[in-house]
Protein backbone atom coordinates (compact mmCIF):
# COMPACT_ATOMS: atom_id res chain seq x y z
CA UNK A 1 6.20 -0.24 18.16
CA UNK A 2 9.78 0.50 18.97
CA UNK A 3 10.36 1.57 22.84
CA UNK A 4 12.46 4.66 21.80
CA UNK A 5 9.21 5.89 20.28
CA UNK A 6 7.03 4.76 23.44
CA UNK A 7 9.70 6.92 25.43
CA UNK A 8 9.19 9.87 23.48
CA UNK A 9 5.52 10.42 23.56
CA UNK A 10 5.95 9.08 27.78
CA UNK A 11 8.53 12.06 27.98
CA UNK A 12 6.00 14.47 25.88
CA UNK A 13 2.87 13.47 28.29
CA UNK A 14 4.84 14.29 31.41
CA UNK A 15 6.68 17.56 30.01
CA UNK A 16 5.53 20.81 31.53
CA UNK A 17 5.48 23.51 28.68
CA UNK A 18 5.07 26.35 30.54
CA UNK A 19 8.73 27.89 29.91
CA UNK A 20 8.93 26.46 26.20
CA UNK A 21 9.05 29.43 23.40
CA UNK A 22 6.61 29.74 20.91
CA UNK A 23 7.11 30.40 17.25
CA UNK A 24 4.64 30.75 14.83
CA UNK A 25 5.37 30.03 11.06
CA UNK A 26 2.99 29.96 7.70
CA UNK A 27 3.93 27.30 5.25
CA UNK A 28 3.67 28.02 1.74
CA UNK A 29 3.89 25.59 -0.60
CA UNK A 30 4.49 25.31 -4.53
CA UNK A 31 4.17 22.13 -6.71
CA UNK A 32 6.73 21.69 -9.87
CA UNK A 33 5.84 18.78 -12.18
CA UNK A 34 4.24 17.79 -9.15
CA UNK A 35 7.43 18.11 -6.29
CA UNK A 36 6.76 20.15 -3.51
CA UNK A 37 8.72 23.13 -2.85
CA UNK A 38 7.93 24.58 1.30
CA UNK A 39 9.07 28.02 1.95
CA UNK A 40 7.86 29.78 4.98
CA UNK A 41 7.07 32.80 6.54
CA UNK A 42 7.55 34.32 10.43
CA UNK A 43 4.36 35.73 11.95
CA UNK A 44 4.53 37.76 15.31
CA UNK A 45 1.85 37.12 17.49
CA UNK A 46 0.52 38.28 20.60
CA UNK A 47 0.82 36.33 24.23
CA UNK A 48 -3.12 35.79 24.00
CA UNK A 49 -2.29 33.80 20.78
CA UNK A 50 0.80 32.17 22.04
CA UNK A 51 -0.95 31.01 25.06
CA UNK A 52 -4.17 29.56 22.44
CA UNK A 53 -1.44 27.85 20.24
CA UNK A 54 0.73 26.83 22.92
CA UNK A 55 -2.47 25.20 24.58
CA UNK A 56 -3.75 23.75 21.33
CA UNK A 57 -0.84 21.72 20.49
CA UNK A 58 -0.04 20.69 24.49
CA UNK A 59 -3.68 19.64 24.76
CA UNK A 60 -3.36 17.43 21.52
CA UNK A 61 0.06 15.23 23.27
CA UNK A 62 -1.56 15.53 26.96
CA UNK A 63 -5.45 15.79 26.87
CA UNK A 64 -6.10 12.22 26.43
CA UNK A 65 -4.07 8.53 26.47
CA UNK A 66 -2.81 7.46 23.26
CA UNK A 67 -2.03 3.86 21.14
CA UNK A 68 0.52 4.20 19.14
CA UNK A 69 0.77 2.66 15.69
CA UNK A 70 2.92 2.57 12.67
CA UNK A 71 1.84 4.49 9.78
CA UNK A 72 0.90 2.10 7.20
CA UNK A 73 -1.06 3.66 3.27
CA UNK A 74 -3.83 1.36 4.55
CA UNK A 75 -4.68 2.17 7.89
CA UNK A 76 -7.65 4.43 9.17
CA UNK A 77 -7.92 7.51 11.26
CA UNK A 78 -8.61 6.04 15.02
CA UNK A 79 -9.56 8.79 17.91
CA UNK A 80 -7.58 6.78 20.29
CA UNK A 81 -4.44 5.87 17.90
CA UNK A 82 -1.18 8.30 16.88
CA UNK A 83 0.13 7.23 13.61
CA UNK A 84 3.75 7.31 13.85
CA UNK A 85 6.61 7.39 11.46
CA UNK A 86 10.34 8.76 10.49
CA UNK A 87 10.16 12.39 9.99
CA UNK A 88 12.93 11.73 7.23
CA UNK A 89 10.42 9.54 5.47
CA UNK A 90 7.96 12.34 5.10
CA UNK A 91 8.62 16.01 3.08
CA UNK A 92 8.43 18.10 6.83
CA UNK A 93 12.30 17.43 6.62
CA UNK A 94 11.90 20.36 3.79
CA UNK A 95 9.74 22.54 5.85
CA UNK A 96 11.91 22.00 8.91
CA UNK A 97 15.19 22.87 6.67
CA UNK A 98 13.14 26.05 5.80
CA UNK A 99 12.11 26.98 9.64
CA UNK A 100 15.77 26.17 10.55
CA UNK A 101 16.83 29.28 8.21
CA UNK A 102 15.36 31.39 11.18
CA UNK A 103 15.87 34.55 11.03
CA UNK A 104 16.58 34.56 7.53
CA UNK A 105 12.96 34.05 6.26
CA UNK A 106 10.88 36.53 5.91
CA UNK A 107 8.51 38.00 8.82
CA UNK A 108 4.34 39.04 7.65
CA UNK A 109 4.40 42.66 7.41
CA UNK A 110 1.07 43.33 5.78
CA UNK A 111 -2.46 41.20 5.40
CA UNK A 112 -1.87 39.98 1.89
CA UNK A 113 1.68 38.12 3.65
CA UNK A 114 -0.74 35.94 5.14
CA UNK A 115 -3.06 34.49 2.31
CA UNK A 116 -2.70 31.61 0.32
CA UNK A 117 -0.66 29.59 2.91
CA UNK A 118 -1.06 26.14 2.48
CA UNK A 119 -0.37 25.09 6.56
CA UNK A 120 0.43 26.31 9.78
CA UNK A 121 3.66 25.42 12.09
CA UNK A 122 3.87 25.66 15.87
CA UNK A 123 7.20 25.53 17.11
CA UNK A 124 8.10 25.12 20.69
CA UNK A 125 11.79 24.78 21.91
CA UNK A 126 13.53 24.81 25.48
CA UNK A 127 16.94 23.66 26.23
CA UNK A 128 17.87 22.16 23.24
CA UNK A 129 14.42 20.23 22.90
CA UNK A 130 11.87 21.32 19.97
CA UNK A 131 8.44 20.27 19.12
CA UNK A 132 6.28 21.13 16.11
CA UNK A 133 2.66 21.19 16.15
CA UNK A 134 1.32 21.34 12.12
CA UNK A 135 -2.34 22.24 10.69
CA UNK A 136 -3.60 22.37 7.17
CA UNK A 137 -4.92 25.52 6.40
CA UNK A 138 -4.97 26.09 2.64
CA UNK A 139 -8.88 26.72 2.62
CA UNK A 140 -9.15 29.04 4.63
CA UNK A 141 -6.73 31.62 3.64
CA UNK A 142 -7.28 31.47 -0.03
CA UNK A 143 -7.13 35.08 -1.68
CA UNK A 144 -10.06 34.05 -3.99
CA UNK A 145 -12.25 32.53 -0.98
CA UNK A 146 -11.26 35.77 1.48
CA UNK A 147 -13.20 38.02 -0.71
CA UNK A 148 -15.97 36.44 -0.94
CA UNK A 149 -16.20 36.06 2.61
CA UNK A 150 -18.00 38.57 5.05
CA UNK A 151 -17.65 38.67 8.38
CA UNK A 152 -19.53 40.02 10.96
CA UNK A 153 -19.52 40.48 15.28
CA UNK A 154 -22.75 40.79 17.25
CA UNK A 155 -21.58 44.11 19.25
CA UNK A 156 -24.22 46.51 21.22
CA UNK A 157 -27.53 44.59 20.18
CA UNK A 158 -26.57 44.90 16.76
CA UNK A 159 -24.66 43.12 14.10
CA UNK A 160 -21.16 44.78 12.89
CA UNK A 161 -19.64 44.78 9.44
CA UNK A 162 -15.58 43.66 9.21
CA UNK A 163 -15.28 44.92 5.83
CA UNK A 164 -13.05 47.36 6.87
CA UNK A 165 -10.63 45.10 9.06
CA UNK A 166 -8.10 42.18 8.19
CA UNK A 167 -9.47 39.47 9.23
CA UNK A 168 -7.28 36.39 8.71
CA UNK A 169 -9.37 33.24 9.42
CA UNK A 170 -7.14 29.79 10.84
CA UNK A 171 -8.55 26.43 12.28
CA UNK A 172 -6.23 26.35 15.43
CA UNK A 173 -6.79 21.68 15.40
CA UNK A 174 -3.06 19.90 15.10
CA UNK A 175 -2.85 17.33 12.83
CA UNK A 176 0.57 15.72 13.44
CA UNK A 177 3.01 16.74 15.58
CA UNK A 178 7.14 15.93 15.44
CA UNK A 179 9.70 15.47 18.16
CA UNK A 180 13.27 14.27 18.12
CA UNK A 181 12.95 12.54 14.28
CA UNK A 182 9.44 10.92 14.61
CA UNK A 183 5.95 12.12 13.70
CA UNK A 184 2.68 11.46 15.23
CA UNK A 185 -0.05 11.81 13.46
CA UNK A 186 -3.62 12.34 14.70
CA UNK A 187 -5.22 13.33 11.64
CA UNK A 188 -4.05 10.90 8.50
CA UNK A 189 -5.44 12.34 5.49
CA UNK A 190 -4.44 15.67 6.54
CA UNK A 191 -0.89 14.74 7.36
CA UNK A 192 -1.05 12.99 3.70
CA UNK A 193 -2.28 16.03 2.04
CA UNK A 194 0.57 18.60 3.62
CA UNK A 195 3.08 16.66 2.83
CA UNK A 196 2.25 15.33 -0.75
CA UNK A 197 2.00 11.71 0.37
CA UNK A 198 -0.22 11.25 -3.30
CA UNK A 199 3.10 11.83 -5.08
CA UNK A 200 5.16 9.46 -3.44
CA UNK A 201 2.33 6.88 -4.05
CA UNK A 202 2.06 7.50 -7.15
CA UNK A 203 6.45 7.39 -7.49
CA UNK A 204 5.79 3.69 -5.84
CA UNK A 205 3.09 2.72 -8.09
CA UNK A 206 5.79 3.13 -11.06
CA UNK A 207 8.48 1.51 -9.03
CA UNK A 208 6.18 -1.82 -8.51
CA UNK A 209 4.84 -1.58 -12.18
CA UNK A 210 8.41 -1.53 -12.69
CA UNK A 211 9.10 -4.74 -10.88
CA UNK A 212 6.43 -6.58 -12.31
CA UNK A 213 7.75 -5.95 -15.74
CA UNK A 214 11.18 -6.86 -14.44
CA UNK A 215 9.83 -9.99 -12.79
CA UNK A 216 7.54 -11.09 -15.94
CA UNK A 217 5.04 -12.80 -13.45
CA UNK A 218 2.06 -10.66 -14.93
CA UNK A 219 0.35 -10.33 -18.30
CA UNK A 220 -0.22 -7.01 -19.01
CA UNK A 221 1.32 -4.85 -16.57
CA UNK A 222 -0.67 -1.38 -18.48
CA UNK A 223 -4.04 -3.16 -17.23
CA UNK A 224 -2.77 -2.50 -13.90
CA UNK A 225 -1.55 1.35 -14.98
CA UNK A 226 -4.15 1.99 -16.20
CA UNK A 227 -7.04 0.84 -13.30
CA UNK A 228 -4.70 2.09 -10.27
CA UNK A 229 -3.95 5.67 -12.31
CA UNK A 230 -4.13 8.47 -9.98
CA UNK A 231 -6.92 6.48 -7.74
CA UNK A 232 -5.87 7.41 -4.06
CA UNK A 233 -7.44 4.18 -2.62
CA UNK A 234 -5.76 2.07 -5.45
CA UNK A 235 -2.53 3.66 -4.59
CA UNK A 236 -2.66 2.97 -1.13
CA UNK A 237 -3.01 -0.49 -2.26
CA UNK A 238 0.17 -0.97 -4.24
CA UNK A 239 2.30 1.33 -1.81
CA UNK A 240 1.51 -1.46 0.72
CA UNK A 241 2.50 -4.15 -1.67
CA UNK A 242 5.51 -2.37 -2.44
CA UNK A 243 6.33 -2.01 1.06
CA UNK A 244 5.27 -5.86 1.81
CA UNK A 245 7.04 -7.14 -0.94
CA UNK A 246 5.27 -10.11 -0.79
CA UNK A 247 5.54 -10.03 -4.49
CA UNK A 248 9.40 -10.91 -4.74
CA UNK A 249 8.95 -14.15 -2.87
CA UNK A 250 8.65 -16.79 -5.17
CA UNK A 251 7.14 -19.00 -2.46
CA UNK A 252 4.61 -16.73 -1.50
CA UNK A 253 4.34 -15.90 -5.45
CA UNK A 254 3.90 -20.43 -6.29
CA UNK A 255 1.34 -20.59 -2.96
CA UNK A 256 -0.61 -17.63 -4.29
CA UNK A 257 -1.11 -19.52 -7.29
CA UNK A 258 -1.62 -22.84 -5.62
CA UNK A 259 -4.41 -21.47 -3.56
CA UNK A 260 -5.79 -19.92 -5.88
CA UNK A 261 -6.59 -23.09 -8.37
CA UNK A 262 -7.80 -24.70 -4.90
CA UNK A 263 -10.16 -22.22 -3.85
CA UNK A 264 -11.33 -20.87 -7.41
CA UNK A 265 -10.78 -17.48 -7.04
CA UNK A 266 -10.36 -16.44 -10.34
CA UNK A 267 -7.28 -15.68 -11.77
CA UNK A 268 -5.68 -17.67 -14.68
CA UNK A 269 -2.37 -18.58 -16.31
CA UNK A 270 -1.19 -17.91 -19.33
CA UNK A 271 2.60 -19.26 -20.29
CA UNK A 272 3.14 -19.18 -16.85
CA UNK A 273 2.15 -15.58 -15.93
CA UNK A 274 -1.27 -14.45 -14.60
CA UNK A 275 -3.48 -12.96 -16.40
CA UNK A 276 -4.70 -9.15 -15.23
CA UNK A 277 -7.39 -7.26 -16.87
CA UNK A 278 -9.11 -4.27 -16.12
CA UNK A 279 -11.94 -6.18 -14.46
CA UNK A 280 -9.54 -8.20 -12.20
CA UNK A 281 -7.33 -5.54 -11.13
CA UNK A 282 -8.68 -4.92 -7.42
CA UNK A 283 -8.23 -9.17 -7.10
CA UNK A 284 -4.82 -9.33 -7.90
CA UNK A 285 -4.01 -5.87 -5.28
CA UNK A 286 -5.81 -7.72 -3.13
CA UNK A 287 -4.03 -11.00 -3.50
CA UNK A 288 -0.35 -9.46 -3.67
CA UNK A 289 -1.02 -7.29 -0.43
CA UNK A 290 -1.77 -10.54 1.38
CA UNK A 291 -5.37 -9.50 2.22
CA UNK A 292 -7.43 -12.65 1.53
CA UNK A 293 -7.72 -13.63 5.15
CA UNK A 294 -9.52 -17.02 6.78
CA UNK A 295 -10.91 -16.83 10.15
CA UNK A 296 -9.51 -19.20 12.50
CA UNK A 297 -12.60 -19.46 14.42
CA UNK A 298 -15.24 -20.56 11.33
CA UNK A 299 -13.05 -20.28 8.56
CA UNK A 300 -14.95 -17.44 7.06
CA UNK A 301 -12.70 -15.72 4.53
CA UNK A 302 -12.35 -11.71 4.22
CA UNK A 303 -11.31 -9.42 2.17
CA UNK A 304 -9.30 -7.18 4.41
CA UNK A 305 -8.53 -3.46 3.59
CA UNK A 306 -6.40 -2.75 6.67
CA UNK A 307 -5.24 -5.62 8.86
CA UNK A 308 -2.71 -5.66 11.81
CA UNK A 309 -0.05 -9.07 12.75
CA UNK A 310 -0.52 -10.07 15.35
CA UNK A 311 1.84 -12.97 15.78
């Protein structure tokens, strides 16, 4: 983990918010041929909220000791871990371009403003220094889901109808937060989902399928197309061998094969390629992410699905 990053959340765990300015912004969001487009919206909100907001997102950096960890498309949600990575990796550069417009976006004036927002975005700034807190919060502020919602208070021994009021419902959790360029990330799937993280796998799937074509070390590269598809667990896979790269190493590439012959695991050649099917398809991932691991201690062999170097 690099110590600038250590510093930050050190600096974030000691900071006392107390004098830091709240902001509170709705994220809409719009897909074209599957590109997100952000735009946002400014919502006023009382000092009882500020306070509950304020606290929310404080409470997520200081109620509890963190390990921090790179974001990786294979690793797992951890209660003790942050996931952290560069903001201007991730599409919250576009929603922090839109908060930047300021004053210039438009402020809620009536209920209606409010549905259909996709997340929520506490800001907090002082002297120069901002922080955003971010929730998901597309299902509950659906237009079609709203209506068919009642809600009710237990007032006076009796239970109250809210027909007649706005109620506008939000889940007040943080799942990532971002200061000075980097993101941490408490809740992965969420952050993933905000930010259209299954697009960009699915852009990297075409960019290795592309360099196995370009490479001509495969077979039938469609087999693989086809399998992976839009399968999020799949993509995770060949994002991480794209990002490994294990794949352009002709070493690693000739010992792969090597092994493999020695330890019968199951793939064949063919003119010198290796040949991929539809039934072998979750092998070869496996193989190219470097995820058939041996146990030092009684050279039991795994099939890992998220693994961390250690040396």
């Amino acid at each position: 983990m690099p110590n600038n990053v250590q510093k930050k959340i050190a600096h974030l765990r000691q900071t006392e918010f107390k004098d830091w300015v709240i902001t509170l912004w709705l994220v809409k969001r719009r897909l074209v041929e599957q590109i997100a487009n952000y735009s946002v919206l400014r919502v006023d909100i009382d000092m009882k909220l500020q306070n509950k907001f304020k606290n929310t997102l404080t409470d997520r950096i200081q109620g509890k000791s963190y390990k921090l960890e790179e974001y990786d498309f294979l690793t797992a949600d951890q209660d003790d871990h942050l996931l952290t990575i560069d903001s201007a990796e991730t599409d919250f550069k576009k929603i922090q371009e839109a908060i930047n417009q300021g004053l210039q976006n438009h402020k809620a004036e009536k209920y209606e403003d409010l549905l259909d927002s996709w997340a929520f975005v506490v800001k907090l700034e002082y002297d120069g220094e901002i922080l955003y807190g971010v929730r998901k919060v597309n299902k509950l502020t659906g237009a079609a889901k709203m209506a068919k919602l009642s809600y009710f208070i237990f007032d006076n021994h009796q239970l109250t109808d809210l027909e007649d009021k706005k109620v506008f419902t939000l889940d007040t959790s943080i799942d990532f937060f971002v200061y000075d360029g980097t993101t941490f990330i408490a809740n992965k799937k969420e952050f993933e989902s905000i930010l259209n993280f299954r697009q960009g796998m699915e852009n990297n799937r075409d960019a290795v399928l592309k360099d196995f074509s370009e490479l001509d070390i495969f077979t039938d590269i469609e087999a693989i197309r086809k399998t992976v598809g839009s399968n999020i667990r799949l993509l995770r896979k060949i994002s991480a061998i794209q990002k490994s790269g294990y794949y352009k190493n002709k070493d690693f590439m000739g010992n792969l094969i090597k092994i493999n012959e020695q330890r019968s695991w199951g793939l064949s050649l063919q003119d010198n390629q290796i040949v991929v099917t539809e039934e072998n398809v979750e092998l070869v991932l496996t193989l190219l992410n470097n995820s058939r691991l041996e146990s030092p201690i009684n050279h039991e062999i795994f099939d890992a699905s998220v693994k961390k170097k250690v040396v």
